[in-house]
Structures are given as C-alpha cells and as structure tokens.
PDB file of N, CA and C in Angstrom:
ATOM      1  N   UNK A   1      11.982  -4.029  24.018  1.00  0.00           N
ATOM      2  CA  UNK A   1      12.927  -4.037  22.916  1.00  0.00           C
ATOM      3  C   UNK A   1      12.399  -3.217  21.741  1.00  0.00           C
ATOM      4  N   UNK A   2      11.029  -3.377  21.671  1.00  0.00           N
ATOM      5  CA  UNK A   2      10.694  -2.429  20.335  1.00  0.00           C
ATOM      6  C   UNK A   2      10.664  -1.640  20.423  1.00  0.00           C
ATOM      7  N   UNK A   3      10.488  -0.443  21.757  1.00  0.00           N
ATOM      8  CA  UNK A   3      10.076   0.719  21.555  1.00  0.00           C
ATOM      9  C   UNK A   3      12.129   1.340  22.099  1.00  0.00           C
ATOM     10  N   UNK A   4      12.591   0.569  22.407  1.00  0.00           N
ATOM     11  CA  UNK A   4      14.066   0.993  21.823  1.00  0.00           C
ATOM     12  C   UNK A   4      14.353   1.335  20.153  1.00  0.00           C
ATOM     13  N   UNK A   5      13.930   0.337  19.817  1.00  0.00           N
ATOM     14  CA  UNK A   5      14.070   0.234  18.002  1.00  0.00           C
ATOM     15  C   UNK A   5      13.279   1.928  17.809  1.00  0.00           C
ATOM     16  N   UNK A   6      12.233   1.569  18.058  1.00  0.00           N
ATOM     17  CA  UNK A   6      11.796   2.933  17.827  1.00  0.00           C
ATOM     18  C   UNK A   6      12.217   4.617  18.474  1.00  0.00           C
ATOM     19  N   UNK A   7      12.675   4.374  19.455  1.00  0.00           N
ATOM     20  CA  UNK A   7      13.575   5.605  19.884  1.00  0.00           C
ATOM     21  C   UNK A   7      14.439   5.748  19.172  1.00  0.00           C
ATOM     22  N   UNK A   8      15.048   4.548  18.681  1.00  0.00           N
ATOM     23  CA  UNK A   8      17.055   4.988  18.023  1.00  0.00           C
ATOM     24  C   UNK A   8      16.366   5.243  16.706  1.00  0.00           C
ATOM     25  N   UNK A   9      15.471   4.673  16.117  1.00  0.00           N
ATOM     26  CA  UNK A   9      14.422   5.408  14.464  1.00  0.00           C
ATOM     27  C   UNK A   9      14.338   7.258  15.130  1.00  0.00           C
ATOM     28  N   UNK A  10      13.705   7.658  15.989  1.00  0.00           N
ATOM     29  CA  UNK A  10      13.072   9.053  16.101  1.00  0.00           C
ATOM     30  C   UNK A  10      14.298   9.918  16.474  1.00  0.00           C
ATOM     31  N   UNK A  11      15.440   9.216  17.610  1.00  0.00           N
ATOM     32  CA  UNK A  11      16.455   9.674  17.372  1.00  0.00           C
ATOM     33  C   UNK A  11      17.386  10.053  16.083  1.00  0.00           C
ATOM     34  N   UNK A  12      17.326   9.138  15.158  1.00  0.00           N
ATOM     35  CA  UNK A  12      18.220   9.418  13.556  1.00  0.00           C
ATOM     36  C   UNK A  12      17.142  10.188  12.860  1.00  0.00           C
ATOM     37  N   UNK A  13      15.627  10.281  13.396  1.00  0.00           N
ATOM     38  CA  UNK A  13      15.171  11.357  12.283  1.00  0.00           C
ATOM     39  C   UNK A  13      14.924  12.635  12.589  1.00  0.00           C
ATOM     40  N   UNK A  14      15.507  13.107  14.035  1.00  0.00           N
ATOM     41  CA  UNK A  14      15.660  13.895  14.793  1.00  0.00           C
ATOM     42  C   UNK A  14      17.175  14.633  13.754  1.00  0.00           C
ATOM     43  N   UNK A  15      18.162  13.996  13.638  1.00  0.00           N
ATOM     44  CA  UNK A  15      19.054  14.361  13.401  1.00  0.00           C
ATOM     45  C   UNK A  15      19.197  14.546  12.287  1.00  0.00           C
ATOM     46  N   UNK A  16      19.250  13.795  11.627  1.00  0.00           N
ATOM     47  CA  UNK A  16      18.754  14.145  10.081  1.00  0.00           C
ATOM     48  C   UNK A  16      18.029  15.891   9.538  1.00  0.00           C
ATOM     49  N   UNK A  17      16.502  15.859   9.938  1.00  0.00           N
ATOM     50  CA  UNK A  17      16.130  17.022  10.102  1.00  0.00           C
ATOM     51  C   UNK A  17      16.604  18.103  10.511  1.00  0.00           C
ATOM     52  N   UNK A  18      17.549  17.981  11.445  1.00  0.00           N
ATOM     53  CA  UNK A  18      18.425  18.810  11.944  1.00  0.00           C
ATOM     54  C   UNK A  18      19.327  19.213  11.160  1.00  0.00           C
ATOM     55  N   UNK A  19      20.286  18.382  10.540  1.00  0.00           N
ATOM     56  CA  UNK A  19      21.337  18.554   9.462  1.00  0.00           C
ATOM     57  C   UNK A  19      20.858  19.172   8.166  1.00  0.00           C
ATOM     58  N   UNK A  20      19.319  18.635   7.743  1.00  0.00           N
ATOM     59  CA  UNK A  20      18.779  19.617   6.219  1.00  0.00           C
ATOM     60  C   UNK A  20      18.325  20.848   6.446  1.00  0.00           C
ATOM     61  N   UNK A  21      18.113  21.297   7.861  1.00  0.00           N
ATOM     62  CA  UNK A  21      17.719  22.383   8.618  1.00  0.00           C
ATOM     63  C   UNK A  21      19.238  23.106   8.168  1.00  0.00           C
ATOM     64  N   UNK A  22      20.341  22.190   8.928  1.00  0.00           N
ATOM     65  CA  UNK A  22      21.805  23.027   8.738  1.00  0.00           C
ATOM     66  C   UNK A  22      22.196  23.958   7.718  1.00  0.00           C
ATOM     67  N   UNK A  23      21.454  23.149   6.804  1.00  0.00           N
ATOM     68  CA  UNK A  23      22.277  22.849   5.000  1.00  0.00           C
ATOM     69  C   UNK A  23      21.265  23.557   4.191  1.00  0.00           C
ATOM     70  N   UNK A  24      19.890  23.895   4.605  1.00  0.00           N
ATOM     71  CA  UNK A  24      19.012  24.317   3.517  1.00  0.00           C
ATOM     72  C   UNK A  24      19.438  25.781   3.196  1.00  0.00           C
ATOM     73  N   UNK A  25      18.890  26.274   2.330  1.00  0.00           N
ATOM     74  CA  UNK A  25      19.323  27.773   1.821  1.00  0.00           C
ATOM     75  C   UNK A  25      18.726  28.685   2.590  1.00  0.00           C
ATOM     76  N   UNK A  26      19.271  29.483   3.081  1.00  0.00           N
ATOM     77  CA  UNK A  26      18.426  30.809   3.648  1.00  0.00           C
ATOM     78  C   UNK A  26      17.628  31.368   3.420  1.00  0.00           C
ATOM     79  N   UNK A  27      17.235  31.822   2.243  1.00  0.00           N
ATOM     80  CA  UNK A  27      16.004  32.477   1.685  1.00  0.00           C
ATOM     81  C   UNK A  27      15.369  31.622   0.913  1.00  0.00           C
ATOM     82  N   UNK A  28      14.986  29.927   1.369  1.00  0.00           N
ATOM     83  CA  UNK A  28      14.367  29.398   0.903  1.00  0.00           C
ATOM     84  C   UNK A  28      13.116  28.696   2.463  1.00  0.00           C
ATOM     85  N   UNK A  29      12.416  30.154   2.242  1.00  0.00           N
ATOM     86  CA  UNK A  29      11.607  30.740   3.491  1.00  0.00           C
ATOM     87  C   UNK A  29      10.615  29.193   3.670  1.00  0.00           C
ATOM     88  N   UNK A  30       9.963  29.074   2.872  1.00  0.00           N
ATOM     89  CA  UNK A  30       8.430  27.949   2.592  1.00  0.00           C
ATOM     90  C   UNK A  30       9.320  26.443   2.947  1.00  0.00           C
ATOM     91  N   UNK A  31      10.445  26.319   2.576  1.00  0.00           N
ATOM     92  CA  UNK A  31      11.351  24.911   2.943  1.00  0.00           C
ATOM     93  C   UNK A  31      11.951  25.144   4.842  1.00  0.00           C
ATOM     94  N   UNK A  32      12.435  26.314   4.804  1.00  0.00           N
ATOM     95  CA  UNK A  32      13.258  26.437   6.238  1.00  0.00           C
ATOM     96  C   UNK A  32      11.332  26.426   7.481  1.00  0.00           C
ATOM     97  N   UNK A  33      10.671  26.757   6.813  1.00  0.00           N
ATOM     98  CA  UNK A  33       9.511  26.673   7.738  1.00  0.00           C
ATOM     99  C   UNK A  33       8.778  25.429   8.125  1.00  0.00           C
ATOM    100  N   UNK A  34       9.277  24.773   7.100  1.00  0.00           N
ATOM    101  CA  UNK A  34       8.052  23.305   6.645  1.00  0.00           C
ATOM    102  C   UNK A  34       9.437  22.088   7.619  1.00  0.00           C
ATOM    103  N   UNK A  35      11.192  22.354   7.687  1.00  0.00           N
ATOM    104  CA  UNK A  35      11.837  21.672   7.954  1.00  0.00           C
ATOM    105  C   UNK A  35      11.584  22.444   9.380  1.00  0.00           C
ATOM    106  N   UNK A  36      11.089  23.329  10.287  1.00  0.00           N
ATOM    107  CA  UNK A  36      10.913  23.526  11.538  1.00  0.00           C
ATOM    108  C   UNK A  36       9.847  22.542  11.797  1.00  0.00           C
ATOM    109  N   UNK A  37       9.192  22.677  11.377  1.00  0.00           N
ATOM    110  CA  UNK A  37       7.648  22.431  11.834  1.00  0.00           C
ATOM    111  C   UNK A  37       7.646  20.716  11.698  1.00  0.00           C
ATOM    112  N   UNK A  38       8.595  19.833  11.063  1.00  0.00           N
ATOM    113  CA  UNK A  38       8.724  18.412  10.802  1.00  0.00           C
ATOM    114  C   UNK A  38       9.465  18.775  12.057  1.00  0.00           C
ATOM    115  N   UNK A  39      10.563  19.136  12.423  1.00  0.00           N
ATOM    116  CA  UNK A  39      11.595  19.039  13.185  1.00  0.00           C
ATOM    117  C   UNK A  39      10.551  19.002  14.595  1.00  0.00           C
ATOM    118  N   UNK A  40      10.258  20.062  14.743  1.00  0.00           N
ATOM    119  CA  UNK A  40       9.340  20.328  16.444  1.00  0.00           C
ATOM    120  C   UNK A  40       8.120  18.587  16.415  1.00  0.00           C
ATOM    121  N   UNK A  41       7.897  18.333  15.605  1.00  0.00           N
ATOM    122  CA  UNK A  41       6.860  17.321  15.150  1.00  0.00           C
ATOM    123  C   UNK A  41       7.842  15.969  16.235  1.00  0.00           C
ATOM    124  N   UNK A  42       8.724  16.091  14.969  1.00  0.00           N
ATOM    125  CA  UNK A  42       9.533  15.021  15.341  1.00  0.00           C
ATOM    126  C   UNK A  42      10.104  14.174  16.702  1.00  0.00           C
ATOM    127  N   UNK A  43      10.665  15.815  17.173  1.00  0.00           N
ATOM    128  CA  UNK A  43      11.213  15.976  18.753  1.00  0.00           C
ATOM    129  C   UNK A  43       9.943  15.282  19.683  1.00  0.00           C
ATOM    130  N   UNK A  44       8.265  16.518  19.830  1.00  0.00           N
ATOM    131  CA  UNK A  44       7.996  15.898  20.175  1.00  0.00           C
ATOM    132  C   UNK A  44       7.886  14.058  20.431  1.00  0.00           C
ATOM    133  N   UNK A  45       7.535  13.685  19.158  1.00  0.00           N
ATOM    134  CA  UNK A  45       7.473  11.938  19.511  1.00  0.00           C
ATOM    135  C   UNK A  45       8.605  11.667  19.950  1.00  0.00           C
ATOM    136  N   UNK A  46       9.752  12.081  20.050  1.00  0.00           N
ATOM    137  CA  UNK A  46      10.819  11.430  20.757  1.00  0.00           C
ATOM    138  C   UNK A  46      10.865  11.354  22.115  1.00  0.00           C
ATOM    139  N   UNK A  47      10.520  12.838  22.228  1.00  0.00           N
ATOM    140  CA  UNK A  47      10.262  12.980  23.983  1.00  0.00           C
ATOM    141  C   UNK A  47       9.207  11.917  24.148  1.00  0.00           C
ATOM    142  N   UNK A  48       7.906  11.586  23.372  1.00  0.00           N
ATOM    143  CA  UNK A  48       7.011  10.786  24.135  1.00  0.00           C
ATOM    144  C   UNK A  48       7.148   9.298  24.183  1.00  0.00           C
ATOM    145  N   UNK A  49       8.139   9.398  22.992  1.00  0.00           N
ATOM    146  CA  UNK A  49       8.902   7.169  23.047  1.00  0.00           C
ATOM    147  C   UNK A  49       9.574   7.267  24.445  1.00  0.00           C
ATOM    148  N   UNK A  50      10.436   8.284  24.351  1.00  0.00           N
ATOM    149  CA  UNK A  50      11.719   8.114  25.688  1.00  0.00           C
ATOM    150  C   UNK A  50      10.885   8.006  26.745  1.00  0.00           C
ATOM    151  N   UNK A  51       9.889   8.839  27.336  1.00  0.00           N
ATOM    152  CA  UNK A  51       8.804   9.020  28.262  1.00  0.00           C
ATOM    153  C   UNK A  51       8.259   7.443  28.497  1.00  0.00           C
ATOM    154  N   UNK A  52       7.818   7.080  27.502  1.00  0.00           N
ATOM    155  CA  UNK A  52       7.073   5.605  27.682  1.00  0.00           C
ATOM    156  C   UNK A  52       8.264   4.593  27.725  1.00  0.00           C
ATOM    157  N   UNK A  53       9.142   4.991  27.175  1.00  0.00           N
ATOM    158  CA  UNK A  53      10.555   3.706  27.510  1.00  0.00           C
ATOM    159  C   UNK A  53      11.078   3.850  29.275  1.00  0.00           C
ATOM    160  N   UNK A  54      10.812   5.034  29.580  1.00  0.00           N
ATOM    161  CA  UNK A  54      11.471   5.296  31.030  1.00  0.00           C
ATOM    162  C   UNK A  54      10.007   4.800  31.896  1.00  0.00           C
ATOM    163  N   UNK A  55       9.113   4.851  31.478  1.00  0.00           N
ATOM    164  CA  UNK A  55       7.919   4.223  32.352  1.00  0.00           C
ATOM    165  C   UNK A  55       8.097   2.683  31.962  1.00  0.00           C
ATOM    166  N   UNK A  56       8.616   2.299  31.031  1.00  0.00           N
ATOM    167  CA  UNK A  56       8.327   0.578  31.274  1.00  0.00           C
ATOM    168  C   UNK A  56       9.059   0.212  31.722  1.00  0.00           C
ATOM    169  N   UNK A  57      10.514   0.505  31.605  1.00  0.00           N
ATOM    170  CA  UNK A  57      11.485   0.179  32.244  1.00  0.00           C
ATOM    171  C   UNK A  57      11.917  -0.024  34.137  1.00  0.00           C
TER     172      UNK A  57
END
C-alpha cells in the first residue's frame, strides 16, 4: 500500500514538472535546464517505485 502512495506522489510530480517545463519562458535557458534535469531525476524514481511495486506484487 505505501509504495502505491508513493508512485501516485512521483507520478503528480512527474507531471507537474512537465507542465512548468510547458509554461516556462524560452529564453529562460538556466530555468528550462535546471526543470530538465529535476524532470529526468524525477522519471527516473518513478520508473524505480513502479519496478519495485511490480516485483512485490
């Protein structure tokens, strides 16, 4: 049950990041780099909750 809780958390901050990624300004180079680099961060741990949720399950 918890590491559900915690997938549907990495899932909404997956998306999130995604959407300020959408929305940030274009030539605001040092922000669009720093919101990749959270974003790839992010993904990973998601892939590795889902990974460990599909092994306990």
């Amino acid at each position: 049950m918890k590491i559900d809780l915690e997938v549907f958390d990495a899932e909404r901050e997956v998306r999130e990041l995604e959407s300020r990624l959408r929305f940030a300004p274009s030539g605001d180079e040092p922000l669009l780099r720093a919101l990749r680099m959270s974003l790839e961060m992010k993904r990973d741990r998601l892939a590795r909750l889902q990974s460990a949720r599909q092994s306990v399950a």
